[in-house]
Structures are given as structure tokens and as C-alpha cells.
C-alpha atoms as a PDB file:
ATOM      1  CA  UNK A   1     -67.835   2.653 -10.755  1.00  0.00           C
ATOM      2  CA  UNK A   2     -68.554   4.938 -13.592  1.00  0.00           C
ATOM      3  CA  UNK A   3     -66.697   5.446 -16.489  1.00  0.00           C
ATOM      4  CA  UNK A   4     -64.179   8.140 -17.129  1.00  0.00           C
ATOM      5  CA  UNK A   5     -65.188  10.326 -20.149  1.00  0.00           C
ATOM      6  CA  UNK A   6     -62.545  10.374 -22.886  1.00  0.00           C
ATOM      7  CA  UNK A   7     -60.567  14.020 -22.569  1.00  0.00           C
ATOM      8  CA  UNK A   8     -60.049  16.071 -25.533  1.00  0.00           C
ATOM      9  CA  UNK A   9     -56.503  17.325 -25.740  1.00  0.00           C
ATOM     10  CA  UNK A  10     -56.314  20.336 -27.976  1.00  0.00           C
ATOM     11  CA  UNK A  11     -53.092  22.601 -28.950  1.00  0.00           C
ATOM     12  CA  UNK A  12     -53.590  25.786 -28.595  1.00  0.00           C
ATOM     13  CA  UNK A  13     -51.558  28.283 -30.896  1.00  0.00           C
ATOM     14  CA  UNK A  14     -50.244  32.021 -31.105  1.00  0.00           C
ATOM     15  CA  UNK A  15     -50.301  31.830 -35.097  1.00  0.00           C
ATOM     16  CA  UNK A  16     -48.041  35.056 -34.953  1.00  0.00           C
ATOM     17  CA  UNK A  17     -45.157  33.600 -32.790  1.00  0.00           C
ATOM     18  CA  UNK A  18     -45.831  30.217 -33.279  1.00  0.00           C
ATOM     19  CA  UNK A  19     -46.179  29.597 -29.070  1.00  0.00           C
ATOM     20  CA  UNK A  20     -48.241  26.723 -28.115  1.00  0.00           C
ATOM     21  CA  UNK A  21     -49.835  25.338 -25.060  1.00  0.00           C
ATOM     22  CA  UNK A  22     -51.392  21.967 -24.435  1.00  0.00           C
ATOM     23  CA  UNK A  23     -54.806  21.311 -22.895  1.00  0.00           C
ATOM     24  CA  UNK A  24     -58.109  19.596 -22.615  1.00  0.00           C
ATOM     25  CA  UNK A  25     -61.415  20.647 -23.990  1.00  0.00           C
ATOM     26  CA  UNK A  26     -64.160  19.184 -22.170  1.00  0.00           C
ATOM     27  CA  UNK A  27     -66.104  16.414 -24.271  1.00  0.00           C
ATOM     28  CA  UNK A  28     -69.727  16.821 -23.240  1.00  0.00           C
ATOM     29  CA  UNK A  29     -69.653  20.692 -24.837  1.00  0.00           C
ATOM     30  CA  UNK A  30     -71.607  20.754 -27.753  1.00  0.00           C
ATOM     31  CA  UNK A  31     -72.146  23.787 -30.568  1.00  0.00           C
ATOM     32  CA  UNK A  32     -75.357  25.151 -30.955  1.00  0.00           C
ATOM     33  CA  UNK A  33     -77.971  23.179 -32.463  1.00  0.00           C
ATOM     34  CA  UNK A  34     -77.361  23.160 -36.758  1.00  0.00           C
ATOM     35  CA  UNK A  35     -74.042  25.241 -36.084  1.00  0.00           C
ATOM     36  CA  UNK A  36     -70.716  23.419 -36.430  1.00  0.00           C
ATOM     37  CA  UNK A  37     -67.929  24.047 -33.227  1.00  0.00           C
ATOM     38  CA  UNK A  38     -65.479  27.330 -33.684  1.00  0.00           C
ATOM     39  CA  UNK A  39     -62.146  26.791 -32.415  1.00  0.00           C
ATOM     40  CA  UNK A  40     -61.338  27.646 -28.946  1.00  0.00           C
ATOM     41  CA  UNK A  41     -59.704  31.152 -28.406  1.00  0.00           C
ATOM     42  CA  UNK A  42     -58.262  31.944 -25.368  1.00  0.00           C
ATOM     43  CA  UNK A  43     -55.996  34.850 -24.264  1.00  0.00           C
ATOM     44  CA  UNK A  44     -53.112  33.539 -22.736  1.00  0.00           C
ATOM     45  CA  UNK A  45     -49.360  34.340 -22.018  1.00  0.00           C
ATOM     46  CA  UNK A  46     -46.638  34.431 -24.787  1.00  0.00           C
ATOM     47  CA  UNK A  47     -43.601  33.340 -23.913  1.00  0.00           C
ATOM     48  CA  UNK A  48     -41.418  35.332 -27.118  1.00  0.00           C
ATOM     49  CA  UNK A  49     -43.502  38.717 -26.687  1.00  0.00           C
ATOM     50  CA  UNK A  50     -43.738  38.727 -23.128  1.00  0.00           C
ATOM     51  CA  UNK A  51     -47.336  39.763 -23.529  1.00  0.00           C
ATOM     52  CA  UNK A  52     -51.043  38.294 -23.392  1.00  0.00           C
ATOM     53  CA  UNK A  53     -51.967  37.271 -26.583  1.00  0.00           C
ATOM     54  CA  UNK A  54     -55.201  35.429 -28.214  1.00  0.00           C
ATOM     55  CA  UNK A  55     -54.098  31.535 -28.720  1.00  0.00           C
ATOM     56  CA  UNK A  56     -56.314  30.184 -31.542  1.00  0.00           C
ATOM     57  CA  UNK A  57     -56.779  26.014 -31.316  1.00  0.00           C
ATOM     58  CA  UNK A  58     -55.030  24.084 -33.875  1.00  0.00           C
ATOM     59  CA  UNK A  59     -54.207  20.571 -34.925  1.00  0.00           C
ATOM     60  CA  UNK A  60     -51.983  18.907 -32.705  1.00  0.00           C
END
């Protein structure tokens, strides 16, 4: 059987509201070659504005 790659779990933040999801980042993704990783930005749905915001990934 072959082993299970070890899942990333990032938080993902609205630094405005403060809103926060949970999820994985996939661990075989690499930066560019000589270029360090940029954080993860996804547009996602706020909660507190009731709106689709960008969610910036943070330190959980």
C-alpha cells in the first residue's frame, strides 16, 4: 500500500473582518525554482459582510 502524503492545513484569513476558514494546501506544490512560496489568496465568502472577499493565508 502506498503511503499517504502528509496534508498541509492552512488558515485562511479576511485580515479586515478577521473571518477565517480552515483548509489543506496540497504538499507536492512547489514555488518556482529560486523564488520562495506567496501565501495562498483565495476569494471566498465572508460571513460579517455578507460579501466575497480575498482571504489571505495566515498562521494557524
Amino acid at each position: 500500500m502506498a503511503k499517504k502524503s502528509q496534508t498541509n492545513l492552512i488558515k485562511l484569513r479576511n485580515p479586515e473582518t478577521g473571518t477565517f476558514y480552515l483548509t489543506t494546501k496540497n504538499p507536492k506544490a512547489k514555488g518556482a525554482a529560486g523564488t520562495p512560496k506567496e501565501k495562498l489568496k483565495l476569494r471566498k465568502y465572508d460571513k460579517k459582510t455578507r460579501k466575497h472577499e480575498i482571504f489571505v493565508e495566515s498562521k494557524i
